[in-house]
N, C-alpha and C. Protein backbone atom coordinates (compact mmCIF):
# COMPACT_ATOMS: atom_id res chain seq x y z
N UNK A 1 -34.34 207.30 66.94
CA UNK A 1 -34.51 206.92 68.32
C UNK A 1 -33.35 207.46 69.16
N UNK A 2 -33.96 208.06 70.71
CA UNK A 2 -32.67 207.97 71.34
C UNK A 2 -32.70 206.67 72.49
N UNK A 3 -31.17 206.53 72.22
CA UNK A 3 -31.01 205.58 73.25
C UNK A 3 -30.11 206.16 74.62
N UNK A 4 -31.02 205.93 75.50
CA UNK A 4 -30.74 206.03 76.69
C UNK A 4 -30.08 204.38 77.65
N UNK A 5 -29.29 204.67 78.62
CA UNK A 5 -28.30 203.41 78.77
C UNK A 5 -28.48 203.39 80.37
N UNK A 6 -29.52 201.80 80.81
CA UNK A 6 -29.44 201.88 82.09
C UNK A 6 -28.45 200.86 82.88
N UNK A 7 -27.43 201.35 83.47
CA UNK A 7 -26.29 200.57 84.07
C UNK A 7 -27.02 199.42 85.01
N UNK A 8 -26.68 198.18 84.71
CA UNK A 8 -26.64 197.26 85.60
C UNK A 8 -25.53 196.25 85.98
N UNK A 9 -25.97 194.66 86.83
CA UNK A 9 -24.48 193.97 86.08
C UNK A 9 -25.44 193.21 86.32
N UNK A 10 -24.02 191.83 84.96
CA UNK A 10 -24.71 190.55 85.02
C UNK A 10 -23.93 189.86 85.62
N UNK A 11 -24.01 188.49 85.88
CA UNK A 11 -23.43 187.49 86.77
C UNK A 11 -23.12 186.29 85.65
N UNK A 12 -21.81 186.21 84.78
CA UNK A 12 -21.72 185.17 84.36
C UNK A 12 -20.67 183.90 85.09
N UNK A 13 -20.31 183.28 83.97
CA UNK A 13 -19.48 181.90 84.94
C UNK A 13 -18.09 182.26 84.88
N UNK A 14 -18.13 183.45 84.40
CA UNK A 14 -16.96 184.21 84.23
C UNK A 14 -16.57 185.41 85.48
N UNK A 15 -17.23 185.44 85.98
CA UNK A 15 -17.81 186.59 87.01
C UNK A 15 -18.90 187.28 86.88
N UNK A 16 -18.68 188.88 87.05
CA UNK A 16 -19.39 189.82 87.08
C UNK A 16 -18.74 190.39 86.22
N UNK A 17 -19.78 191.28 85.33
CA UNK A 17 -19.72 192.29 84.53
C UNK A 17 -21.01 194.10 84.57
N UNK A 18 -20.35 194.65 84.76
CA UNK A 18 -21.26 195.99 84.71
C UNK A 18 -21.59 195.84 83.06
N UNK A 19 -22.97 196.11 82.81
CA UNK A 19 -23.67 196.16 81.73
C UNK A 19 -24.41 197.40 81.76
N UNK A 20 -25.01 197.67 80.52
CA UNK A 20 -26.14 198.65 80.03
C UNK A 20 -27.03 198.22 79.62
N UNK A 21 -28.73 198.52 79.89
CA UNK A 21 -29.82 197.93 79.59
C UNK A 21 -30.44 198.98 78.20
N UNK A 22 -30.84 198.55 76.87
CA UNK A 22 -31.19 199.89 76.07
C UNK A 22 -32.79 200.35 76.45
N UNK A 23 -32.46 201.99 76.36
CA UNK A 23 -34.12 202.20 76.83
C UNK A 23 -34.42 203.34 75.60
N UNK A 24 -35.04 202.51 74.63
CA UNK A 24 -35.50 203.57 73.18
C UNK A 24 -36.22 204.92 73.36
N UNK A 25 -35.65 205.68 72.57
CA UNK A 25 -36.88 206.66 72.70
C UNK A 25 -36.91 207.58 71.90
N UNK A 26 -38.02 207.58 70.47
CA UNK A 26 -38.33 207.98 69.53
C UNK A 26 -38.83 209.31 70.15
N UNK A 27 -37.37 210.78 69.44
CA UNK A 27 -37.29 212.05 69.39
C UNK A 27 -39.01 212.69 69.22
N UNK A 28 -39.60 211.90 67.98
CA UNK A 28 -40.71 213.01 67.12
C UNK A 28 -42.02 212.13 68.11
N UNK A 29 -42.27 211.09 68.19
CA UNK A 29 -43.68 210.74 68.78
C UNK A 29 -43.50 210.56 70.26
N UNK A 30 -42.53 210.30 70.71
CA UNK A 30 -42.19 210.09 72.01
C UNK A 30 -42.86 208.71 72.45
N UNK A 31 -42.32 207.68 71.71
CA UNK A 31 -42.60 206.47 72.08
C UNK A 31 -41.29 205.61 72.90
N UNK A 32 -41.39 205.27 73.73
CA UNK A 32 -40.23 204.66 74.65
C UNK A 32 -40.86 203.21 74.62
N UNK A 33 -39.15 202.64 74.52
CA UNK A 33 -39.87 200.77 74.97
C UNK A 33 -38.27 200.58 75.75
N UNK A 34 -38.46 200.06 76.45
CA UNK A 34 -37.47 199.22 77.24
C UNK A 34 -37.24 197.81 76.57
N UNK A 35 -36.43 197.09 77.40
CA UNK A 35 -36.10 195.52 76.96
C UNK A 35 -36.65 194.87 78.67
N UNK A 36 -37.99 194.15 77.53
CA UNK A 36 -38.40 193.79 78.88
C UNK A 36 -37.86 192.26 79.57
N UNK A 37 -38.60 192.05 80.48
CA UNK A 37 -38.00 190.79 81.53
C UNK A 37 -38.58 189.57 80.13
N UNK A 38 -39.15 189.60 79.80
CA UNK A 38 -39.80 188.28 78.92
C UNK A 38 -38.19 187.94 77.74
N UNK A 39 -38.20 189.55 77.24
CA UNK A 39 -37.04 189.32 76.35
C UNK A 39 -35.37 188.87 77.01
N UNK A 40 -35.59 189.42 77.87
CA UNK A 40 -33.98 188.61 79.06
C UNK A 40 -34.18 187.37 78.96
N UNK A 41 -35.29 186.72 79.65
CA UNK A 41 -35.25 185.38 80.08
C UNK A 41 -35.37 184.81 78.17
N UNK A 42 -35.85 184.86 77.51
CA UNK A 42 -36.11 184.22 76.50
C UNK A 42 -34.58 184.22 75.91
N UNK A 43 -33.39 185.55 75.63
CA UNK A 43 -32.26 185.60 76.19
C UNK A 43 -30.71 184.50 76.39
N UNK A 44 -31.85 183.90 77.73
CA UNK A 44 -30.73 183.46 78.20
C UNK A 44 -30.43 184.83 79.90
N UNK A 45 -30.95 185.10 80.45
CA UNK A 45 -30.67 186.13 81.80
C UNK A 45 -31.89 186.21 82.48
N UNK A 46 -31.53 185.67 83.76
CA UNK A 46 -32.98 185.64 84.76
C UNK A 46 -32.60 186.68 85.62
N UNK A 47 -33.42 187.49 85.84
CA UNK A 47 -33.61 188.90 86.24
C UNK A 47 -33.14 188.64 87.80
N UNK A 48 -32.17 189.07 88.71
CA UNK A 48 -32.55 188.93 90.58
C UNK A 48 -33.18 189.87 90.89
N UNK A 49 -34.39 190.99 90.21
CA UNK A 49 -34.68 191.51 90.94
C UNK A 49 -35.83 192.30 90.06
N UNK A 50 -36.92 192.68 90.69
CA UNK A 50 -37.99 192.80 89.67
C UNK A 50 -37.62 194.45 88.55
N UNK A 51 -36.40 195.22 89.51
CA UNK A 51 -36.17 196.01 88.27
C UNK A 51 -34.72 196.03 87.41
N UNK A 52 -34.49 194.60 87.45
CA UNK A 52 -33.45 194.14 86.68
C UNK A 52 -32.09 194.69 86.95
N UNK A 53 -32.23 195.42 88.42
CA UNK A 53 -30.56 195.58 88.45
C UNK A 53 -29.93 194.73 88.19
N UNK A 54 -30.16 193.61 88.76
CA UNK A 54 -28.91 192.40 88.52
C UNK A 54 -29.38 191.25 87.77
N UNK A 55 -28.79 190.88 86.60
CA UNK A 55 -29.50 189.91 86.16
C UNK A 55 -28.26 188.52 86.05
N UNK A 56 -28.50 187.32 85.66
CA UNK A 56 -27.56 186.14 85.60
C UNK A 56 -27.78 185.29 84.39
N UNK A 57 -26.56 185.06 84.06
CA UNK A 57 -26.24 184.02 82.85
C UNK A 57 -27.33 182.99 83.51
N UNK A 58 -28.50 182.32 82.58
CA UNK A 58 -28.44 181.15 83.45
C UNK A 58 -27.74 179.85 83.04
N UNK A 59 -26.62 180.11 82.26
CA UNK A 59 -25.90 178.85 82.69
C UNK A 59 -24.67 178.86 83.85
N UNK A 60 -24.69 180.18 84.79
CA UNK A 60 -24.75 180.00 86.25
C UNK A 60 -25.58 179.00 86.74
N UNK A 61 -26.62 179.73 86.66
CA UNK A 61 -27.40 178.53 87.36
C UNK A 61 -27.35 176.97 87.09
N UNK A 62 -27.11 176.84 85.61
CA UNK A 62 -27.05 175.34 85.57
C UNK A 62 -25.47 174.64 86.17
N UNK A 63 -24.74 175.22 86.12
CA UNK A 63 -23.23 175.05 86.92
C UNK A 63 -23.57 174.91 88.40
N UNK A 64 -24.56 175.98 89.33
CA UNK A 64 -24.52 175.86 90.24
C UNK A 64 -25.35 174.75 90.43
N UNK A 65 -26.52 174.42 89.57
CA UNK A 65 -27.09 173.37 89.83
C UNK A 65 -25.79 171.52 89.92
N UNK A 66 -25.61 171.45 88.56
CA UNK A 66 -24.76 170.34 88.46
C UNK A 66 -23.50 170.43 89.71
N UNK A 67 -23.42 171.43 89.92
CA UNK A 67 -22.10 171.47 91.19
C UNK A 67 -22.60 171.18 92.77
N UNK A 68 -23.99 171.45 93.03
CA UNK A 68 -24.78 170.70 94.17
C UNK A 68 -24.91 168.95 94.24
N UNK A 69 -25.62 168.84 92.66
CA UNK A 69 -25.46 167.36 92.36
C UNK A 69 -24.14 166.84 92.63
N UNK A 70 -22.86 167.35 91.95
CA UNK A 70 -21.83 166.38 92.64
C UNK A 70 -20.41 166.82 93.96
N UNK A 71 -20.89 167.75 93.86
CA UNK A 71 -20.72 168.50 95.75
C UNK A 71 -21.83 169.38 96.27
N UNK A 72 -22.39 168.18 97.29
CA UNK A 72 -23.65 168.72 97.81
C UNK A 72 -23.30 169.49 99.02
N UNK A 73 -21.86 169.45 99.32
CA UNK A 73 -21.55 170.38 100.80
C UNK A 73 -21.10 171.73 100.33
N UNK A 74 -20.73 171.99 98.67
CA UNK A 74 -21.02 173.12 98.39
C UNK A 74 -21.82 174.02 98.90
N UNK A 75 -21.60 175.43 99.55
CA UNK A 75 -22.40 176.77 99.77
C UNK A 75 -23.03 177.57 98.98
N UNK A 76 -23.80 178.44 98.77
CA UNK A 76 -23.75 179.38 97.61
C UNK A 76 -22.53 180.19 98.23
N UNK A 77 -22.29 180.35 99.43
CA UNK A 77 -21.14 181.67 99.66
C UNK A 77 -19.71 181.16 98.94
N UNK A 78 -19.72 179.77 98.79
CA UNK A 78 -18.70 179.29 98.48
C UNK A 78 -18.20 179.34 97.06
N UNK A 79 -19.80 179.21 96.41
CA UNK A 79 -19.99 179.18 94.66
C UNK A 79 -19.65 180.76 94.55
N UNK A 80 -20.27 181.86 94.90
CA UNK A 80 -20.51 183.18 95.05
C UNK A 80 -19.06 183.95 94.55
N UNK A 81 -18.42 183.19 95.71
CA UNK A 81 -16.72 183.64 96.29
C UNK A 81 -15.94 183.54 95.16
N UNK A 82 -16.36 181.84 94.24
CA UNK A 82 -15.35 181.48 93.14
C UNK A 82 -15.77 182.77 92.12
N UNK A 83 -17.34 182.76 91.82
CA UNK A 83 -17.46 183.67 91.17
C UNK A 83 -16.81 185.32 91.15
N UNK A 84 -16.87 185.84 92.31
CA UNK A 84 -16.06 186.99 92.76
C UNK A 84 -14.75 186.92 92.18
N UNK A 85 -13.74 185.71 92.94
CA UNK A 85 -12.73 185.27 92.57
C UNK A 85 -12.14 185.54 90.46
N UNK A 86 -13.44 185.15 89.96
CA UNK A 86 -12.76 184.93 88.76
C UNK A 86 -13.38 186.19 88.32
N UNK A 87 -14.42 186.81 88.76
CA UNK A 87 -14.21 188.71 88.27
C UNK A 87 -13.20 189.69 88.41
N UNK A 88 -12.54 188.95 89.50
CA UNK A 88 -11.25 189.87 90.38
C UNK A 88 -10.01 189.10 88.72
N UNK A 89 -9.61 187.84 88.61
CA UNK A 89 -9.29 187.36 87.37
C UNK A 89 -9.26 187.70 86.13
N UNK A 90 -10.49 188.44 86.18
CA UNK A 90 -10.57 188.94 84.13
C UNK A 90 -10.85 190.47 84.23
N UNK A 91 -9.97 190.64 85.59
CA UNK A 91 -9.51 192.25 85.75
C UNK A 91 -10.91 192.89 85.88
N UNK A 92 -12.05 192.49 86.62
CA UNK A 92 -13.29 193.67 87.24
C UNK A 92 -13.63 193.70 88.23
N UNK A 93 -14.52 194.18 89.16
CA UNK A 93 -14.70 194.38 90.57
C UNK A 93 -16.15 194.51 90.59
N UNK A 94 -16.65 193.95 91.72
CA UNK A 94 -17.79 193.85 92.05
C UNK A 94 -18.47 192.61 93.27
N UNK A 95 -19.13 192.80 93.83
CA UNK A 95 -19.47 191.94 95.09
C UNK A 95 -20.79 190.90 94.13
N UNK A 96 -21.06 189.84 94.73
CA UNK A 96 -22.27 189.11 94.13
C UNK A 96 -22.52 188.94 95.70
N UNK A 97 -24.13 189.41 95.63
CA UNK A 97 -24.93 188.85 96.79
C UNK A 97 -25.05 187.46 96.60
N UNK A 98 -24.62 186.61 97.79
CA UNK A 98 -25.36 185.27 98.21
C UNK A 98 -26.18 184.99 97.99
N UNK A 99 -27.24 185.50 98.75
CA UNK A 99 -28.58 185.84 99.12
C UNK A 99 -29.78 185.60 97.76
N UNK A 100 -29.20 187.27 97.76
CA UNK A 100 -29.80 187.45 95.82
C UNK A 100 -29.70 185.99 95.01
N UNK A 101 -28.34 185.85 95.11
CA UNK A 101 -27.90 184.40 93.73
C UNK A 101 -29.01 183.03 94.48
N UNK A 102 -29.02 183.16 95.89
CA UNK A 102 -29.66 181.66 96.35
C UNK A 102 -31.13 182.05 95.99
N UNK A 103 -31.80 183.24 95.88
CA UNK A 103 -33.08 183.56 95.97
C UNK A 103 -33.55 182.92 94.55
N UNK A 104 -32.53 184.07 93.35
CA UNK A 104 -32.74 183.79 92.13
C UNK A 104 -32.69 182.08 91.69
N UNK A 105 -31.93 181.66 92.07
CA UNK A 105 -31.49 180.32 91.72
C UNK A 105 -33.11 179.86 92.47
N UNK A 106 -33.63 179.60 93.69
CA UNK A 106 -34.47 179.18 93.38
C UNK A 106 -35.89 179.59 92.61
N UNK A 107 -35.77 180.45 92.43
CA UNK A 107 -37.05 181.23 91.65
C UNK A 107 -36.61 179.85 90.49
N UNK A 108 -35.66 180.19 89.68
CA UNK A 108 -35.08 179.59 88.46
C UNK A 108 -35.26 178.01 88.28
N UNK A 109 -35.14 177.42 89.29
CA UNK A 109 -35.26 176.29 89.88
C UNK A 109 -36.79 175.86 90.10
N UNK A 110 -37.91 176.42 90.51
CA UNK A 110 -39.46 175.97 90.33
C UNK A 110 -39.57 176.20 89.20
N UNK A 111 -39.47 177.43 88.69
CA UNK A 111 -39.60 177.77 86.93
C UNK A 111 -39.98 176.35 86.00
N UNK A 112 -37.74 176.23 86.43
CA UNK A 112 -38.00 174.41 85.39
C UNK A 112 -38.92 173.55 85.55
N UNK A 113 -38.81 173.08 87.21
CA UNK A 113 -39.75 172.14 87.65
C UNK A 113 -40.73 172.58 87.29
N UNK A 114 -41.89 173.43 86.96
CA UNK A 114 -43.35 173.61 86.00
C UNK A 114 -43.25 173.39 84.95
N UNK A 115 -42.18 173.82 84.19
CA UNK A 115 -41.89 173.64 83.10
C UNK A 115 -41.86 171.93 82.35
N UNK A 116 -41.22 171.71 83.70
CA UNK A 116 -41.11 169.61 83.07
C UNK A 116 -42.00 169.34 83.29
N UNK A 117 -42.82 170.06 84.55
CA UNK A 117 -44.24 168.89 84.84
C UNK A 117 -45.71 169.29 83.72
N UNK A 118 -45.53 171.08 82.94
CA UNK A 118 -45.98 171.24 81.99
C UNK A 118 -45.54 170.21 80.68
N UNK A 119 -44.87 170.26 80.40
CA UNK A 119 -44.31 169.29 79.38
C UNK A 119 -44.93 167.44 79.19
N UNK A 120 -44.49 166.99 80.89
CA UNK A 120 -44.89 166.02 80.97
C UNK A 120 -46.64 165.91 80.75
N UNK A 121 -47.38 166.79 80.95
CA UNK A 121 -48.83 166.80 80.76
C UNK A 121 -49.55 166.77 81.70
C-alpha cells in the first residue's frame, strides 16, 4: 500500500495539534480507502466539518459541556481562547474557530440527546 498523508488539526484539551489523516492506496489494483467519519467518531473525534479538516477530542466537548453546567457565563470565545492559550503552552500555533467549536459542539450535543432518548426507548 501507499500511504498518502492528509494534513489536518485536531482540537484537544490540550490545545491544537496539526495531524495527518491516512489515505491507502494499493500500488497493483489501485484500491484506495480513506479513514472514514464513522471510524473518527467511533474513535473518540467529531469531525467540524464534512471534509474533516478539523476534527475534536470529544472530551473537549464534554469539558466544555461540564464547564457551562458550573459556569454558565462562560463563552465559547472564552473556552476557545484557554484552548489557544494552552497550544501556545505545549509550544504549537494555531487559531480555533469559535464558531466552528460552538457549531460542532452542538451537532455533538443533539447526537447524545437521540442517543439517550434512543436508549431510553
Amino acid at each position: 500500500y501507499i500511504l498518502q498523508i492528509h494534513y489536518k488539526y485536531i482540537v484537544i484539551s490540550i490545545g491544537r495539534y496539526n495531524v495527518s489523516l491516512p489515505h491507502f492506496k494499493c500500488p497493483k489494483c489501485l484500491v484506495s480507502r480513506n479513514t472514514s467519519v464513522p471510524q473518527l467518531i467511533k474513535s473518540g473525534y467529531w469531525p467540524a466539518t464534512a471534509s474533516c479538516e478539523t476534527l475534536y477530542k470529544i472530551d473537549v466537548f464534554v469539558s466544555y459541556d461540564h464547564m457551562k453546567l458550573t459556569a454558565p457565563g462562560m463563552s465559547r470565545q472564552s473556552f476557545t481562547s484557554l484552548l489557544e492559550q494552552r497550544t501556545e503552552f505545549f509550544g504549537r500555533n494555531g487559531k480555533i474557530c469559535a464558531d466552528a467549536f460552538q457549531r460542532s459542539f452542538f451537532e455533538w450535543r443533539y447526537c447524545q440527546f437521540e442517543i439517550d432518548r434512543f436508549k431510553r426507548g
